[in-house]
Every structure is written in C-alpha cells, then in structure tokens.
Protein backbone atom coordinates (compact mmCIF):
# COMPACT_ATOMS: atom_id res chain seq x y z
CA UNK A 1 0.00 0.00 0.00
CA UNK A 2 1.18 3.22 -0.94
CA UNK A 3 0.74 6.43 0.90
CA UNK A 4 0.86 9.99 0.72
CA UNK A 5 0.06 11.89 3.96
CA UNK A 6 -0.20 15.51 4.70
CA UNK A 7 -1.01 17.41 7.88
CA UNK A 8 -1.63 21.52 8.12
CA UNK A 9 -3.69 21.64 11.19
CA UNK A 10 -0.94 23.04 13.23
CA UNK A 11 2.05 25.87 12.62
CA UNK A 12 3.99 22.91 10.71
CA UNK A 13 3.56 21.63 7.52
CA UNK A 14 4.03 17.77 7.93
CA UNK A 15 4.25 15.17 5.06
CA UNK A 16 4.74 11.56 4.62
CA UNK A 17 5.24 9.21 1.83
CA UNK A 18 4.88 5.55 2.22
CA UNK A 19 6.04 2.63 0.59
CA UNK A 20 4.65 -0.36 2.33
CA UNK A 21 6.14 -0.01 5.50
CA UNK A 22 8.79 2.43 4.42
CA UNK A 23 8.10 5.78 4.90
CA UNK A 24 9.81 9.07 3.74
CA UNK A 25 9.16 12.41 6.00
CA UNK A 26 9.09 15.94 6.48
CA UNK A 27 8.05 18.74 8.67
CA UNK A 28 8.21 22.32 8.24
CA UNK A 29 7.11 25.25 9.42
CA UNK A 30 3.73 26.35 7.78
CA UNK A 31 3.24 29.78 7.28
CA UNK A 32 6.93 29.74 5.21
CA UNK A 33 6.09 26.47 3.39
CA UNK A 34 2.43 25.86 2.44
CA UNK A 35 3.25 26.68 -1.10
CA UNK A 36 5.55 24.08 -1.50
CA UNK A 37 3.23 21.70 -0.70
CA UNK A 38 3.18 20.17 -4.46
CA UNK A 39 6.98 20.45 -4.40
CA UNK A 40 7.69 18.46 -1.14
CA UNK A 41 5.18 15.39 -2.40
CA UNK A 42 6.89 15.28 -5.67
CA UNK A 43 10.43 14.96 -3.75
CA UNK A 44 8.85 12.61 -1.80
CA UNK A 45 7.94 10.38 -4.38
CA UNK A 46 11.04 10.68 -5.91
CA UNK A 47 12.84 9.92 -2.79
CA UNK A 48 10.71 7.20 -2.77
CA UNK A 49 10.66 5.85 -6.52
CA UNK A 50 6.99 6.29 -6.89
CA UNK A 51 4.94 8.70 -9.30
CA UNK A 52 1.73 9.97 -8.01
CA UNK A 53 -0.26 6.88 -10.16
CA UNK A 54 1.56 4.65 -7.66
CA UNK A 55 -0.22 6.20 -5.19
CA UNK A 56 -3.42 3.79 -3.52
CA UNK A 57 -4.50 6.30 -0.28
CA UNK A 58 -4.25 9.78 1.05
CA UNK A 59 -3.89 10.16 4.70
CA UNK A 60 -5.65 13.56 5.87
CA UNK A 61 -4.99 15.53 9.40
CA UNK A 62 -8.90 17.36 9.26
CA UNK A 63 -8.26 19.54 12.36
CA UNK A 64 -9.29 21.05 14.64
CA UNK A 65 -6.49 23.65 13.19
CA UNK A 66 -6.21 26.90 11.48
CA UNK A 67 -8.17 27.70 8.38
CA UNK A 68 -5.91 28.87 6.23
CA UNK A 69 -3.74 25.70 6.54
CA UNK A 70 -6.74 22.90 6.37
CA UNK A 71 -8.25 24.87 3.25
CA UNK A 72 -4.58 24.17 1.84
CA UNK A 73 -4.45 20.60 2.71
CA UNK A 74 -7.93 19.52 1.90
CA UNK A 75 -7.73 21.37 -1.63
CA UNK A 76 -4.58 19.28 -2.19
CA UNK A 77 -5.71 15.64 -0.50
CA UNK A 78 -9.87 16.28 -2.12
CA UNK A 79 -8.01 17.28 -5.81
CA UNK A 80 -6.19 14.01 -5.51
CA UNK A 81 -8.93 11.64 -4.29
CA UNK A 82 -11.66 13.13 -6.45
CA UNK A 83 -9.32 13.67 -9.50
CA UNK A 84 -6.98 10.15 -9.55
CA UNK A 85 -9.94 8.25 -7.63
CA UNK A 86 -7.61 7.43 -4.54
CA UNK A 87 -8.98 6.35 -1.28
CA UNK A 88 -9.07 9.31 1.51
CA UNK A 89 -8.31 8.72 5.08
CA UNK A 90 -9.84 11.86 7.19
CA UNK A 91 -7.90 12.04 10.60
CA UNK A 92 -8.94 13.38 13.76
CA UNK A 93 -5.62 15.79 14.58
CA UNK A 94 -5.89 14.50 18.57
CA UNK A 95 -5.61 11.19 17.11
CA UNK A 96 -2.82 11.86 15.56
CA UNK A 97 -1.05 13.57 17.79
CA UNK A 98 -2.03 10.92 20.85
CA UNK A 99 -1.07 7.95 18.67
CA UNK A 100 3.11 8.21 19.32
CA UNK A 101 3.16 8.80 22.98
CA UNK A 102 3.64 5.77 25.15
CA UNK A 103 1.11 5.42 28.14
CA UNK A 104 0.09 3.24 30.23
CA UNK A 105 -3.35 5.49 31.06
CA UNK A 106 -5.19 7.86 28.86
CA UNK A 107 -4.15 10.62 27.08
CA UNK A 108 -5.63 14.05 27.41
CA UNK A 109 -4.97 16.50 24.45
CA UNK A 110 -5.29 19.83 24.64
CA UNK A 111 -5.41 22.31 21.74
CA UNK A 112 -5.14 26.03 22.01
CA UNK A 113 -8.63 27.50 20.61
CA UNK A 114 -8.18 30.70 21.72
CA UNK A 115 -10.06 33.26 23.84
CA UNK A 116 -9.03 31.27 27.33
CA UNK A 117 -10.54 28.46 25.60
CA UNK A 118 -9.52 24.69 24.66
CA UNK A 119 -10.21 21.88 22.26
CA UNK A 120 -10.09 18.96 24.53
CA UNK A 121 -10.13 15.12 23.76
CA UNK A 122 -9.34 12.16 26.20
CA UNK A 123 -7.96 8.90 24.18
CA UNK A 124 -6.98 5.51 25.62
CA UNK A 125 -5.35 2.54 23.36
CA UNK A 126 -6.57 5.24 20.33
CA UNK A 127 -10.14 5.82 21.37
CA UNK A 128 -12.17 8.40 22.43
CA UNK A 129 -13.10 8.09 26.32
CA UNK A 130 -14.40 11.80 25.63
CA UNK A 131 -15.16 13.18 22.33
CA UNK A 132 -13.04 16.13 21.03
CA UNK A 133 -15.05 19.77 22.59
CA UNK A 134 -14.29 23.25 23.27
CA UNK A 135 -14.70 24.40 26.83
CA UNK A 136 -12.87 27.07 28.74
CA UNK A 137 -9.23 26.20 30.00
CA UNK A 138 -10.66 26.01 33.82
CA UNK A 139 -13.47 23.85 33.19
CA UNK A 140 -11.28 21.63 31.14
CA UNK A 141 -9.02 20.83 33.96
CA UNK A 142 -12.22 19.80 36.23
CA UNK A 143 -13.66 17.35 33.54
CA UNK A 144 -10.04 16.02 33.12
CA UNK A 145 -9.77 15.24 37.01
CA UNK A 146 -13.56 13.61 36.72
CA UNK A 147 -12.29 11.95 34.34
CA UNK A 148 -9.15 10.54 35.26
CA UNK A 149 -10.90 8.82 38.26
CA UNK A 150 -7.82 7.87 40.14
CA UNK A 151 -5.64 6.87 36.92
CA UNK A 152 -2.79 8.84 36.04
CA UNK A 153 -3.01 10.41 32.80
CA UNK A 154 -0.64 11.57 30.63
CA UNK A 155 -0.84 15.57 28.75
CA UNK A 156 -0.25 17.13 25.68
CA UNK A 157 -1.23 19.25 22.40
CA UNK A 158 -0.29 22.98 22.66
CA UNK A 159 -2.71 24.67 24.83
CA UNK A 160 -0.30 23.10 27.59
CA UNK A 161 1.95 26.09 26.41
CA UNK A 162 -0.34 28.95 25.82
CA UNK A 163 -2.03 28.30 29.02
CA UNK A 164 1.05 27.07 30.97
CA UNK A 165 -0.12 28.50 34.84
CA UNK A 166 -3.78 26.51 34.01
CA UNK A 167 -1.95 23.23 33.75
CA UNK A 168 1.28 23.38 35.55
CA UNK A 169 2.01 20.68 38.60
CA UNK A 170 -1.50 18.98 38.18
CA UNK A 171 -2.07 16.02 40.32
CA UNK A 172 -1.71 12.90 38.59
CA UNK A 173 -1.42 14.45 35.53
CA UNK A 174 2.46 14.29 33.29
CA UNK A 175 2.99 16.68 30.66
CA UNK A 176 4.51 15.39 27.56
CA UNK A 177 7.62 16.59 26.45
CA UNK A 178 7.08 20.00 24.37
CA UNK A 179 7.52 17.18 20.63
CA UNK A 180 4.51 15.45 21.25
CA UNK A 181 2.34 18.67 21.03
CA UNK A 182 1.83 18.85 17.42
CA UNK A 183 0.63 16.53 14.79
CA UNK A 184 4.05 14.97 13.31
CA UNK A 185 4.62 13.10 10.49
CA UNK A 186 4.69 9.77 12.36
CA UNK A 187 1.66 9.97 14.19
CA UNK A 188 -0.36 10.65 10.68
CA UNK A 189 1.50 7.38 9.10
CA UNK A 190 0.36 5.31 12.17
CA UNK A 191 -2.90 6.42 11.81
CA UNK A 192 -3.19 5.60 8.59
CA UNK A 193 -2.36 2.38 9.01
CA UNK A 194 -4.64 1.53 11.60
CA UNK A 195 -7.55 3.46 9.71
CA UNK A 196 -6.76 1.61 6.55
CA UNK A 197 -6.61 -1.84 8.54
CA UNK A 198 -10.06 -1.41 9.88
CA UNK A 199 -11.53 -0.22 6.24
CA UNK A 200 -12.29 3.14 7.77
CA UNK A 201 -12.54 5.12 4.52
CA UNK A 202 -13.94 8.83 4.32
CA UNK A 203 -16.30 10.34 0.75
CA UNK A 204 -14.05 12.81 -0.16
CA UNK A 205 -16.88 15.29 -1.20
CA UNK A 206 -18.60 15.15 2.11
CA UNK A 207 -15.65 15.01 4.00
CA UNK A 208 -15.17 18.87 5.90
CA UNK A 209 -11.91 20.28 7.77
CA UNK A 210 -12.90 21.44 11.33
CA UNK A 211 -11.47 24.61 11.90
CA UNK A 212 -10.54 26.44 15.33
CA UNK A 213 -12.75 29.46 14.82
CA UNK A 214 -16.45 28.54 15.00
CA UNK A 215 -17.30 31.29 12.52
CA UNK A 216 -15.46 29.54 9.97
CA UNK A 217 -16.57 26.33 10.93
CA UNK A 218 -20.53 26.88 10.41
CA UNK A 219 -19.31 28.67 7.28
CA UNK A 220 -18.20 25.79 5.42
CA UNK A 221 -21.16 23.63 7.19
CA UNK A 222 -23.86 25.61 4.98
C-alpha cells in the first residue's frame, strides 16, 4: 500500500510518503512552506521511486487547526482523491497527535482554541473516552480530574503552552515533552495504518476540515 500523507492543522507543515512499510518524511514550518506543498510530495515520491499513479490512499490531518492551513491541505488531498480516484483517510488531529506517545493510562490532548478556551479530547489505546469539545481552559481541567478517576493520565497538544499557569504541577497528571504537542509526520503514518486496517474510509466530497474558529466552521457547514 502506498501512501501519501499531509497534515496543516498546526504551525507545521508535515508530510509523509509511504512505501509499504517504508516511509519518507518531512516537517516544516507552515506559514513559510504551504506553497511548497506540491513540491515536497513530488520529492517525496522521488525519494521514494513512486509517481503519483503509484499512489493507492491519502492520509488527511482534518483539524481542529487553522483555516488557512486545512483549506490548503484539503484542496490538495480532495483534488487528488476526487481527480486520480484514490482512497481518503480523514484524521482526527488529537488522534494523531495521541497515537506516538507511550502510556500506560489515557491521554488528554489539549489544543489552544483561543479566547481562554480549549479543544479537549481524552484517548486511551486510540479511542475516544471523551469526544473532542471546546470548553474554557478552567473547566477543562475539572472534567479532566472527573475523568481521570484515580488513573494517572498523561498531557499534551499545545494549549499546555499557551495556558502554561492553568496546567502546571496537576495532580496525577504528566505533561509530555514540548515534541509530542503537534501533529508529526509519524503519528499521521500510524494512523493511517490503523484506519486503513479497519476499512475506515472517508467520501471525499462530504468530508469537511474542522477549523478552530467557530465562525469559519458553520461557514463551510452551509
């Protein structure tokens, strides 16, 4: 199975190409590299010794993450799938970015959505024990601690950052290290995999990007 993966939800630009199990990847920083989306694919596939017929799947980060990056990425991953009839994978961004760290308990992700507010998930063994919401940073830490229910849980995504006094020396609660805040490469590669084991296949002309600003969320929901 080949692969090509690309992630804008965050302030880097993440790509993968897969070969079977061999993968080639690369992260950049968004805002100076959207553009060369096109460009970084094709080097991929050359790196890789694939053209872009080779190509069986596209593996899709779908947010929650800013809206000029998603519109980027889904214009790229919808103009393959619709255009070269290629399977599309649509990937929750706390999935991906839960889906490297090693626990032993759940995983609470936090992303900055601005306004003293949070987009907050809770993931164990790469399920949802809470689905993805936004809620303000305070109330997030009380459904966390509800949550938790005596295990320890394990923190990350980069509200942890933004709102660093909110989460700082929580009880039972480690904070990943500062790496395992952001979608990566890695994480979007896994997820494909397990996505594309259990058939879980999205219609590229229904699938939407969910963006951090509500406003230009119910936009594109019309």
């Amino acid at each position: 199975m080949n692969i090509v993966g690309l992630d804008a939800s965050s302030k880097y630009l993440n790509v993968v190409i897969a070969k079977g199990e061999l993968t080639w990847e690369a992260s950049f920083e968004a805002r100076k590299n959207s553009e060369q989306l096109p460009f970084l694919i094709g080097e991929g596939l050359k790196q890789m010794e694939l053209s872009i017929d080779d190509i069986d799947a596209v593996a899709l980060g779908k947010g929650p993450g800013s809206f000029t990056g998603l519109r980027m990425s889904f214009s790229f991953a919808k103009g393959l799938c619709m255009g070269r009839g290629m399977r599309l994978l649509a990937i929750s961004d706390f999935k991906i970015i839960s889906q490297p760290i090693k626990s032993l308990g759940p995983i609470g992700v936090l992303i900055d959505a601005r306004r003293n507010s949070v987009y907050l998930a809770l993931l164990e063994d790469g399920d949802f024990l809470i689905e993805p919401i936004r809620i303000d940073k305070k109330e997030s830490v009380d459904l966390l601690k509800k949550a938790a229910a005596g295990k320890r849980l394990t923190l990350t995504g980069d509200a942890l950052g933004v709102y660093e006094d909110t989460f700082r020396g929580l009880s039972k609660m480690e904070v990943c290290d500062k790496k395992h805040w952001y979608p990566t490469s890695g994480g979007l590669f896994e997820c494909a995999l397990v996505y594309l084991g259990e058939n879980r296949l999205s219609d590229p002309a229904l699938t939407l990007p969910e963006y951090l600003q509500a406003a230009d969320w119910q936009v594109r929901k019309k």
